[in-house]
Protein backbone atom coordinates (compact mmCIF):
# COMPACT_ATOMS: atom_id res chain seq x y z
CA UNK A 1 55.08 -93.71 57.65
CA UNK A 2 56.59 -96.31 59.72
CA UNK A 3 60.07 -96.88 58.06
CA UNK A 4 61.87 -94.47 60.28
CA UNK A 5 65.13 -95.88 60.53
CA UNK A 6 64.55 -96.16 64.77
CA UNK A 7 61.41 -98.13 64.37
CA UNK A 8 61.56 -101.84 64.30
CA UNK A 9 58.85 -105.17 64.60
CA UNK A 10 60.24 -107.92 66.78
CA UNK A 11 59.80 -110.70 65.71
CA UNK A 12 60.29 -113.89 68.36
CA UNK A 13 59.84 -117.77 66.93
CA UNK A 14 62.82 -120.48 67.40
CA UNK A 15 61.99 -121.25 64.09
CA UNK A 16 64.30 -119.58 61.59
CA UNK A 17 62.63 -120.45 58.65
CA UNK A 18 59.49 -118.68 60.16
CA UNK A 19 61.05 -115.64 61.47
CA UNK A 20 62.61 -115.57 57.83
CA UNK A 21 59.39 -115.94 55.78
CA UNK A 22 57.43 -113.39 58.69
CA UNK A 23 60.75 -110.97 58.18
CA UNK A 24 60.41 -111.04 53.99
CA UNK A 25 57.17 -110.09 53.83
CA UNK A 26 57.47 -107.25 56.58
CA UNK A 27 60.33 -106.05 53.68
CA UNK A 28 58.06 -106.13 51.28
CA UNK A 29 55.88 -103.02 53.30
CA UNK A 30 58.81 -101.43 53.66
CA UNK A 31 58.59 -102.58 57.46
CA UNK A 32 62.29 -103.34 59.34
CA UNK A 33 62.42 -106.09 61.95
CA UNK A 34 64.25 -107.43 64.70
CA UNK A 35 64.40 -111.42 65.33
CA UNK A 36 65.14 -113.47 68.78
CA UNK A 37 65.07 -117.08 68.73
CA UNK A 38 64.24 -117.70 72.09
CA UNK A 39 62.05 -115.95 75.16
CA UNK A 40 65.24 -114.32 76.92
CA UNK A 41 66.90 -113.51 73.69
CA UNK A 42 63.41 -111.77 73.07
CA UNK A 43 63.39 -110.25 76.34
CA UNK A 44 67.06 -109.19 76.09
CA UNK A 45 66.44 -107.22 72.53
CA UNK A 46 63.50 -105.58 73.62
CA UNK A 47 65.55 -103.74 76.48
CA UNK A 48 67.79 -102.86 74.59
CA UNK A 49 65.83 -101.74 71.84
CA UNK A 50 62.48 -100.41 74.07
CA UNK A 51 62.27 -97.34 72.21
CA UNK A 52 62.61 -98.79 69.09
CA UNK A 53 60.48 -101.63 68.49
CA UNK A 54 56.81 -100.56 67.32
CA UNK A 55 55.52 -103.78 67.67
CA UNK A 56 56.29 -107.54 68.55
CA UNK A 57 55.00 -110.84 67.04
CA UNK A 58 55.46 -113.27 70.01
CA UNK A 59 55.29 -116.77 69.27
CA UNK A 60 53.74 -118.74 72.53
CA UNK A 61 55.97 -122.30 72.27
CA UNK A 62 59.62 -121.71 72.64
CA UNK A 63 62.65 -122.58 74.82
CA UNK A 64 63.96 -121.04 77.46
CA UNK A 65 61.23 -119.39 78.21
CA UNK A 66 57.99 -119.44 76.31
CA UNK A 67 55.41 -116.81 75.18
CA UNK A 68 53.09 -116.10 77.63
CA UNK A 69 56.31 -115.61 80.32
CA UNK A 70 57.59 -113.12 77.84
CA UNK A 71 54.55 -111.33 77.80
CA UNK A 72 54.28 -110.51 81.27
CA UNK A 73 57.62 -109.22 81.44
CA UNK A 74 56.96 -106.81 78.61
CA UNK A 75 53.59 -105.34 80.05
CA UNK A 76 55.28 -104.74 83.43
CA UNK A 77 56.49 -102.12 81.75
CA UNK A 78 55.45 -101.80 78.28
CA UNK A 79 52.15 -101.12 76.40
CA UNK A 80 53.87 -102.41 72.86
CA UNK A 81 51.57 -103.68 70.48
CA UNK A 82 51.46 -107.33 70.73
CA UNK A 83 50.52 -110.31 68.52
CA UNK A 84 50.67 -113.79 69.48
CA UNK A 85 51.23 -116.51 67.39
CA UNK A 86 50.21 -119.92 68.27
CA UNK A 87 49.82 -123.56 66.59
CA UNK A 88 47.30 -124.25 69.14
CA UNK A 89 44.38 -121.91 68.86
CA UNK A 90 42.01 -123.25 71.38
CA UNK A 91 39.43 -120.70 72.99
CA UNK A 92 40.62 -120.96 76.43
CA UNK A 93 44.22 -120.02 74.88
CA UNK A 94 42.98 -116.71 73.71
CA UNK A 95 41.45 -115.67 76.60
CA UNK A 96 44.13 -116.22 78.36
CA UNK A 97 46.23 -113.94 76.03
CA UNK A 98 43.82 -111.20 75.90
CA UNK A 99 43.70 -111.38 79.96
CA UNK A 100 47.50 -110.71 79.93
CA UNK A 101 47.21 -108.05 77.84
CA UNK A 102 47.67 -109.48 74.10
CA UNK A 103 46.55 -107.32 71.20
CA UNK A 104 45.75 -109.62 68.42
CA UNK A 105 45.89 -113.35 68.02
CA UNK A 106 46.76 -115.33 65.10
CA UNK A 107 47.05 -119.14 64.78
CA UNK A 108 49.46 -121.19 62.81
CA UNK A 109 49.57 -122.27 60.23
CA UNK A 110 48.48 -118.41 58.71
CA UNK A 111 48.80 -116.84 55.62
CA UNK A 112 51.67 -114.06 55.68
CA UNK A 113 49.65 -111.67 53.56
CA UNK A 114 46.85 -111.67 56.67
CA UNK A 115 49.89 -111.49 59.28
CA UNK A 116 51.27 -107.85 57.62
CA UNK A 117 47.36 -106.63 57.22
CA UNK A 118 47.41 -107.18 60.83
CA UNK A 119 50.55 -105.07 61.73
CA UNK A 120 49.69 -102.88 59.60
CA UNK A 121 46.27 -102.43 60.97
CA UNK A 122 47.80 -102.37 64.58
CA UNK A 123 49.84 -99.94 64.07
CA UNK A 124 47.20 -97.54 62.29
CA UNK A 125 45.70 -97.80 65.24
CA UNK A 126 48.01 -97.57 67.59
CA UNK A 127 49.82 -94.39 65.62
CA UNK A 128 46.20 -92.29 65.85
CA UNK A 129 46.14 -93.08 69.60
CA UNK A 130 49.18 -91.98 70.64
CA UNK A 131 50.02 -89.18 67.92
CA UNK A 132 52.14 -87.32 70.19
CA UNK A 133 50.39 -84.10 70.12
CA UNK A 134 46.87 -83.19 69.38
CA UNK A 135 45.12 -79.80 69.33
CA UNK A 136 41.84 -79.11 70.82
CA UNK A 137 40.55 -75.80 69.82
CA UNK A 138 44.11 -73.98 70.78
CA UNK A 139 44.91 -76.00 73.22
CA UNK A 140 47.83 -78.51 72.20
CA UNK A 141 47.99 -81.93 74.72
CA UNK A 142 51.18 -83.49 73.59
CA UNK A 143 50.55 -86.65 75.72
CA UNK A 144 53.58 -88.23 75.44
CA UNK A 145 55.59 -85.55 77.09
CA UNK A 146 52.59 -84.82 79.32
CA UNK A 147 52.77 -80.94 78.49
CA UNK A 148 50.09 -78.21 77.44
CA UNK A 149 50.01 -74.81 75.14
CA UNK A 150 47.77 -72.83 74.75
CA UNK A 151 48.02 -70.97 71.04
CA UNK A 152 51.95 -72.27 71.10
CA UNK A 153 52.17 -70.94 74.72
CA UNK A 154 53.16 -73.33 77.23
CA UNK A 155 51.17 -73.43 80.76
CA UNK A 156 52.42 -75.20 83.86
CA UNK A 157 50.33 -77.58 85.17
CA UNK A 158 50.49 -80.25 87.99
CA UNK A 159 50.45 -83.81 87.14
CA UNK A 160 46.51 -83.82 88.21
CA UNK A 161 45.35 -81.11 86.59
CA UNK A 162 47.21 -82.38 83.59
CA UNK A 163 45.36 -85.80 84.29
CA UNK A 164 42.04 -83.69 84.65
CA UNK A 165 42.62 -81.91 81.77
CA UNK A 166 43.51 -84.87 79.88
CA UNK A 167 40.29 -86.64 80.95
CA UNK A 168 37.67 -83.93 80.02
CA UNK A 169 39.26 -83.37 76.19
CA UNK A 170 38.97 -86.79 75.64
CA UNK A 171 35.24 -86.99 76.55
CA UNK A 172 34.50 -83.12 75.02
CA UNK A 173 30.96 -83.06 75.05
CA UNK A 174 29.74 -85.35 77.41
CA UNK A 175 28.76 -84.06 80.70
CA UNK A 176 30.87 -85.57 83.33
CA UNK A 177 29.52 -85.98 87.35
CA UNK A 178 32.11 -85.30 89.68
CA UNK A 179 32.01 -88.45 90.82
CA UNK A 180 32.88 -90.18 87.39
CA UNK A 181 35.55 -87.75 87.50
CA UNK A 182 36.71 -88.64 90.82
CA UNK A 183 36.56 -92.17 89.93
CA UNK A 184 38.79 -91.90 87.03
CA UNK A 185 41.00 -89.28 87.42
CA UNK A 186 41.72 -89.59 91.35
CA UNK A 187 40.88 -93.14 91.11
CA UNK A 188 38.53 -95.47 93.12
CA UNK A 189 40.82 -95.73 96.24
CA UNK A 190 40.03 -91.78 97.03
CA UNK A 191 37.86 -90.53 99.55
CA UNK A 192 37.95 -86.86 99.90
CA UNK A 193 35.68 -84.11 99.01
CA UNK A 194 34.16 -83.55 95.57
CA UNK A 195 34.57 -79.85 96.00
CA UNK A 196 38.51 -80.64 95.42
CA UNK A 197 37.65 -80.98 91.80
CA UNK A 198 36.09 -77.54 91.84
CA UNK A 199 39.07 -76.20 93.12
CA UNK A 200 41.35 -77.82 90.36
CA UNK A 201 38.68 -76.70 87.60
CA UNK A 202 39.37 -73.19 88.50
CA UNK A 203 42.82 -73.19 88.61
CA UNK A 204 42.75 -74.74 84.79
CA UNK A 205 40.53 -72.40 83.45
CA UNK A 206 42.71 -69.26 84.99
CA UNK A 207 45.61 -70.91 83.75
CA UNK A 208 44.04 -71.50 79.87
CA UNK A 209 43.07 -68.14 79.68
CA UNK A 210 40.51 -67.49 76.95
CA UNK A 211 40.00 -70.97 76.32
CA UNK A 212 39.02 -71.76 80.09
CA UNK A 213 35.65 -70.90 78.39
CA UNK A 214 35.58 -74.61 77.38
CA UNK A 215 35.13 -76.18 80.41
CA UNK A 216 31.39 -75.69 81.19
CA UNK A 217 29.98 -76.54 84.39
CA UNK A 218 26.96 -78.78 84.02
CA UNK A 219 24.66 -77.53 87.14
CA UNK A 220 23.41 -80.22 89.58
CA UNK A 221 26.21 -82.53 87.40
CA UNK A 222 29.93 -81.57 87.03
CA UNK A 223 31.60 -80.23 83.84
CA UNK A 224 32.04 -81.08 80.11
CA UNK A 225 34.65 -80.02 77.78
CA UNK A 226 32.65 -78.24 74.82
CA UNK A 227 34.73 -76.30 72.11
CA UNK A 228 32.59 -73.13 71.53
């Protein structure tokens, strides 16, 4: 559930009447919220709060500073769920936001009943993706902390084979070339050999024992990560 008492909705409108009726209705769910008036009020709360806030209604017209200058603060450093709320709701508006990284959009005037199916729909979301620890046949990826078990055991891995790792559980059972893998998990600005992947492969599967089994090599292709 999300009313832990460390997890809090920011909610950021210079009008008080709006952050009031936005704030009642996140009550209602149970939902606890924090309010800033103004863009560097916002931006103030959410450092001080960063771990803390689960999500942040931005509206885009406000003093100071408005939304959109708010927003690319956050996502220098922050992947927070983020819904905008505007009065103007023009199409090139909303591309705009989604370029910068919004998450949802929702024009004013708007019914407050839609606004908290929204959140609440966000955050669903948002919860399944980054559950902190998921468990893949025995093998536990708790991807916050970037560590690995194996049946409760932990193994040591480097931050790429980690990243490797990573990448092949969350495309189990599609066969992966070694240059897709190359592409995403050494990125596109990397020019070495292939063969460095084979070396990492084999250093994974020694260090997942048993379960090393589930990384098959796909001959002529690369590998796939197959529970079996």
């Amino acid at each position: 559930m999300f009313n832990m008492e460390n997890d809090y909705i920011l909610i950021v409108d210079d009008e008080s009447r709006m952050r009031k009726l936005i704030k009642d209705f996140l009550k209602q769910k149970e939902y606890l919220a924090l309010e800033a008036a103004d863009g560097e009020e916002a931006l103030k709360i959410f450092e001080e709060n960063k771990n803390k806030i689960r999500l942040i209604l931005l509206d885009v017209m406000m003093p100071k500073l408005d939304g959109w200058s708010v927003l690319r603060q956050i996502r220098q450093t922050s992947q927070v769920p983020i819904i905008m709320l505007t009065a103007r709701g023009e199409e090139q508006d909303e591309l705009f936001g989604f370029e910068l990284g919004v998450d949802e959009y929702i024009s004013k005037p708007f019914s407050p009943k839609i606004l908290v199916a929204r959140v609440e729909a966000i955050l669903k979301r948002t919860d399944n993706k980054n559950k902190k620890v998921k468990d893949f046949g025995g093998i536990q990826i708790d991807n916050q902390g970037r560590t690995v078990t194996v049946d409760g055991n932990p193994i040591d891995l480097s931050l790429r084979e980690y990243e490797l790792l990573a990448y092949l559980i969350e495309n189990q059972g599609i066969a992966l070339s070694r240059d897709k893998i190359l592409n995403n998990v050494w990125n596109y600005d990397y020019y070495g050999d292939s063969r460095t992947i084979d070396s990492h492969i084999k250093k994974i599967r020694h260090k997942l024992g048993k379960k090393g089994k589930y990384i098959e090599t796909i001959r002529g292709i690369g590998y796939k990560f197959e529970i079996k």
